[in-house]
C-alpha atoms as a PDB file:
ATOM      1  CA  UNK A   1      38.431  10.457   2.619  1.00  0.00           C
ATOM      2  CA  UNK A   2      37.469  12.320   5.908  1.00  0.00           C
ATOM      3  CA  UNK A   3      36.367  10.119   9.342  1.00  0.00           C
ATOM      4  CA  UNK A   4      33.560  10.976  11.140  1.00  0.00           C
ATOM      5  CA  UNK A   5      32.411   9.119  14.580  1.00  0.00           C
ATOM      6  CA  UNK A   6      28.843   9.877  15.245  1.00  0.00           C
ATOM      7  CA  UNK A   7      26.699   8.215  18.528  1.00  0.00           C
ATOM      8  CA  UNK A   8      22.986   7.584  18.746  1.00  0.00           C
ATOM      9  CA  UNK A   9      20.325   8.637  21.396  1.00  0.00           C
ATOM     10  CA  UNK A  10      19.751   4.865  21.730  1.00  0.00           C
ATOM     11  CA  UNK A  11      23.501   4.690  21.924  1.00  0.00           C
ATOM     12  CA  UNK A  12      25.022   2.994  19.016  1.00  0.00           C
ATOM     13  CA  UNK A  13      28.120   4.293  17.453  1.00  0.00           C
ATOM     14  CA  UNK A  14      28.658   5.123  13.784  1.00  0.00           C
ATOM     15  CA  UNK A  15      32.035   5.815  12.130  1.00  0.00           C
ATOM     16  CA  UNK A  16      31.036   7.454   8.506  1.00  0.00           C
ATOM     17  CA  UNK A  17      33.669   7.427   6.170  1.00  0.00           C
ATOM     18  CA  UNK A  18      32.825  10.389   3.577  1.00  0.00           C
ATOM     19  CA  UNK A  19      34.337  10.644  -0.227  1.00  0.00           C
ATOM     20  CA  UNK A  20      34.388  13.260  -2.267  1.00  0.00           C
ATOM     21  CA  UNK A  21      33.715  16.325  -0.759  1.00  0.00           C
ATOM     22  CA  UNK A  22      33.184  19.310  -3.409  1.00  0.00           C
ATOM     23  CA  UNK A  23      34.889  22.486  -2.835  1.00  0.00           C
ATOM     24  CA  UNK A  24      31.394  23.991  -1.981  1.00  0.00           C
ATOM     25  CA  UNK A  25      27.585  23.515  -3.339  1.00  0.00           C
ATOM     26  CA  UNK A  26      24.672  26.262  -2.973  1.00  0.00           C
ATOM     27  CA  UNK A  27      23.137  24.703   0.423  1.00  0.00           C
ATOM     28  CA  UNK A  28      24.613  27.944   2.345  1.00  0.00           C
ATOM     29  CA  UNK A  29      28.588  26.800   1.948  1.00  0.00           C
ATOM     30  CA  UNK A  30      28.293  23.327   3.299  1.00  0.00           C
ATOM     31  CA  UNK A  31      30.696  21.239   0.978  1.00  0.00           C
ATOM     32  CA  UNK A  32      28.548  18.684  -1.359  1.00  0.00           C
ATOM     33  CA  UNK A  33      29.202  14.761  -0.745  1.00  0.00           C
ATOM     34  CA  UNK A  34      29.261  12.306  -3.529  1.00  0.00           C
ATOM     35  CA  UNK A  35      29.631   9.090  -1.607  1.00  0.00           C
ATOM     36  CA  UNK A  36      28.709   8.249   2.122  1.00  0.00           C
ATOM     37  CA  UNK A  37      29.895   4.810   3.891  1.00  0.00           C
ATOM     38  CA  UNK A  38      28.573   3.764   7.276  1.00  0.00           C
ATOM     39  CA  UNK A  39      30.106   1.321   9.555  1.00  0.00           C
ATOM     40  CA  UNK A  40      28.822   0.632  12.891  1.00  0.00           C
ATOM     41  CA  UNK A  41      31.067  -0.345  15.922  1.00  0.00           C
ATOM     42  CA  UNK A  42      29.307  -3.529  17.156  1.00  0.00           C
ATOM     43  CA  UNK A  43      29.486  -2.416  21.153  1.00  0.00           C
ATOM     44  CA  UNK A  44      29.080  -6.659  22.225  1.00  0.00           C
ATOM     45  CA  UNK A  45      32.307  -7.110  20.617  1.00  0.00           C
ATOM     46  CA  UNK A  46      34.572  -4.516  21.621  1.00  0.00           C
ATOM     47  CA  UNK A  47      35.759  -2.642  18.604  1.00  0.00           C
ATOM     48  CA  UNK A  48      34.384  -5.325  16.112  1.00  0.00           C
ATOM     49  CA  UNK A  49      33.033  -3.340  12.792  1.00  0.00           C
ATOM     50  CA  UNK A  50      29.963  -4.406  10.878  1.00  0.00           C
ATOM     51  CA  UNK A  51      28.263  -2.753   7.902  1.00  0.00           C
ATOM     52  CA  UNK A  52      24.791  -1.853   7.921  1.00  0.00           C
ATOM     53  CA  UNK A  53      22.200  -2.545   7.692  1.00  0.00           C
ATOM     54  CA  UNK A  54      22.119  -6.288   8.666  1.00  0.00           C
ATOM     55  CA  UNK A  55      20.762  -8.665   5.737  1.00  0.00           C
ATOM     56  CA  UNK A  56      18.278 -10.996   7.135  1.00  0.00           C
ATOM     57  CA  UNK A  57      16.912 -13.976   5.177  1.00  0.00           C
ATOM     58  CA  UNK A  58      12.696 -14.531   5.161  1.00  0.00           C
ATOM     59  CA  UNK A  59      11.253 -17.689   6.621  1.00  0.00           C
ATOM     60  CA  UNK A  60       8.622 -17.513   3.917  1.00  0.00           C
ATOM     61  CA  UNK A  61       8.112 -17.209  -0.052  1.00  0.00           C
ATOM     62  CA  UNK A  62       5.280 -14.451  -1.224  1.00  0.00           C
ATOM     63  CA  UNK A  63       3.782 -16.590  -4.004  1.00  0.00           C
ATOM     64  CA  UNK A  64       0.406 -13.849  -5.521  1.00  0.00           C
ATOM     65  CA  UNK A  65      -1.782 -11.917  -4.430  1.00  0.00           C
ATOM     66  CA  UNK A  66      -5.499 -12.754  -4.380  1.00  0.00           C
ATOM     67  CA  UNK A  67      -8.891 -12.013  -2.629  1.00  0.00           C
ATOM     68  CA  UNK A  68     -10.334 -13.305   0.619  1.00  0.00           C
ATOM     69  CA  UNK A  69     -13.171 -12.347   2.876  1.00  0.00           C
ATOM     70  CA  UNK A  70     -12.961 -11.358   6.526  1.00  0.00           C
ATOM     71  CA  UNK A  71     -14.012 -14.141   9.247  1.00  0.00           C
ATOM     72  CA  UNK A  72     -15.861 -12.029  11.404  1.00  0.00           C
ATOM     73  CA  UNK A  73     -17.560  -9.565   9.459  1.00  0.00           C
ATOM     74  CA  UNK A  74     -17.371 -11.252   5.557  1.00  0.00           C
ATOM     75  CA  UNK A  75     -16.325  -8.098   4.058  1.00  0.00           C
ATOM     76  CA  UNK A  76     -13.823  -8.515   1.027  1.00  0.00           C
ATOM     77  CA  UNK A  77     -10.164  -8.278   1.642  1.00  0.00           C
ATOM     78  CA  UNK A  78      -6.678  -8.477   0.017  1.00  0.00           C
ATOM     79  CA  UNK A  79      -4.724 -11.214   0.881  1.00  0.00           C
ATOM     80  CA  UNK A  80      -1.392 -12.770   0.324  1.00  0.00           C
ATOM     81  CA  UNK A  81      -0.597 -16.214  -0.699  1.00  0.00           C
ATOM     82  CA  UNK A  82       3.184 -17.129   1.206  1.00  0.00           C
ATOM     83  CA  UNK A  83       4.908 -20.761   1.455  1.00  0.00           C
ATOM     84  CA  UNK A  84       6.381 -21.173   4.778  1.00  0.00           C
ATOM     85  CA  UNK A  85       7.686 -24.909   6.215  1.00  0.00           C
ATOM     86  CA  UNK A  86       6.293 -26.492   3.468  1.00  0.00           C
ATOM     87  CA  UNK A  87       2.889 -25.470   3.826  1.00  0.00           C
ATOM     88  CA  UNK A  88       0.444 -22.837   1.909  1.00  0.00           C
ATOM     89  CA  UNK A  89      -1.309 -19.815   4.286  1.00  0.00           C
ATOM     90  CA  UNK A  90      -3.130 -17.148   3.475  1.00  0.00           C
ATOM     91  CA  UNK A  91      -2.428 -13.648   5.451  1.00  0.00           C
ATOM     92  CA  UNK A  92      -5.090 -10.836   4.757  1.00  0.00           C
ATOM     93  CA  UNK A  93      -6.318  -8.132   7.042  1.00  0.00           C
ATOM     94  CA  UNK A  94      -9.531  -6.236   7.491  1.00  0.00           C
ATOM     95  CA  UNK A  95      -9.921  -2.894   8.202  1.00  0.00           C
ATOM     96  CA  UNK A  96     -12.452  -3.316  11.679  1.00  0.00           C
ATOM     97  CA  UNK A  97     -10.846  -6.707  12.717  1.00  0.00           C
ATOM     98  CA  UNK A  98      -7.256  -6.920  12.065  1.00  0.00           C
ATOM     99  CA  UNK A  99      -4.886  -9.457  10.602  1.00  0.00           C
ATOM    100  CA  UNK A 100      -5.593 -13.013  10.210  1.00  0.00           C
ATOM    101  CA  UNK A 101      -3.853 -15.830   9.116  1.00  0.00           C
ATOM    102  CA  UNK A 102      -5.009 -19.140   8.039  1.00  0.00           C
ATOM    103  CA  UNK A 103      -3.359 -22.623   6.706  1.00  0.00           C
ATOM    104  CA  UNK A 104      -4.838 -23.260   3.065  1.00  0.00           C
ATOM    105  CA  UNK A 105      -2.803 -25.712   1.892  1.00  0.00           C
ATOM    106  CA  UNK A 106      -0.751 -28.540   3.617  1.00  0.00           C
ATOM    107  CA  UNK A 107       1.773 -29.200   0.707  1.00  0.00           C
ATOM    108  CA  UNK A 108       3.340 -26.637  -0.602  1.00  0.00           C
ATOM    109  CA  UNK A 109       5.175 -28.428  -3.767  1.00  0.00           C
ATOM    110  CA  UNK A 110       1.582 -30.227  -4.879  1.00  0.00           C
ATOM    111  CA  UNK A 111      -0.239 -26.703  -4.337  1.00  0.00           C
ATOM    112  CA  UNK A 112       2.267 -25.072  -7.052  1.00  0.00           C
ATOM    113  CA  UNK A 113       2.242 -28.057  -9.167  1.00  0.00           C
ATOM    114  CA  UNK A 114      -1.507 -27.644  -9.454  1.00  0.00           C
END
């Protein structure tokens, strides 16, 4: 295994830690890699590591897909059905007027049961 440090235009530091390196591949003598790991040096906690990328849990639940219409022009759109806080809303967008969101449903466990 082979250490590389590599730094960011927007600054962040990298250390890649690269496996398997093949005694050569057709891509003009450059050696082949099998496996590539990338830690990055957390800079607010001097020296800390952290691999990326960062998980991040949803504050909503997709629930379907359906059909909607637009509020200012009443065209037909896609829209998505999504639980957040308990509640039901419906996010669609339209291609002149943007995104929209609205609150369909103020119980979200009565609205699946149903």
């Amino acid at each position: 295994m082979e250490l590389y440090r590599a730094v960011l235009a927007t600054g962040v530091t990298f250390l890649l830690a690269v496996t398997g390196l093949g005694s050569g591949s057709p891509t003009r003598g450059r050696p082949s890699v099998t496996a590539l790991t990338y830690i990055a040096l957390d800079s607010r906690h001097a020296g800390a590591m952290s691999e990326l990328p960062t998980k991040r849990d949803r504050d909503e639940v997709f629930v379907e897909y359906t059909k909607s219409v637009c509020p200012v022009c009443k065209a037909v759109v896609d829209a998505q059905v999504n639980i957040r806080d308990g509640k039901v809303y419906l996010r669609k967008r339209c291609r002149d007027h943007g995104r929209f969101e609205a609150l369909v449903y103020g119980d979200a466990q009565m609205y699946m049961d149903t």
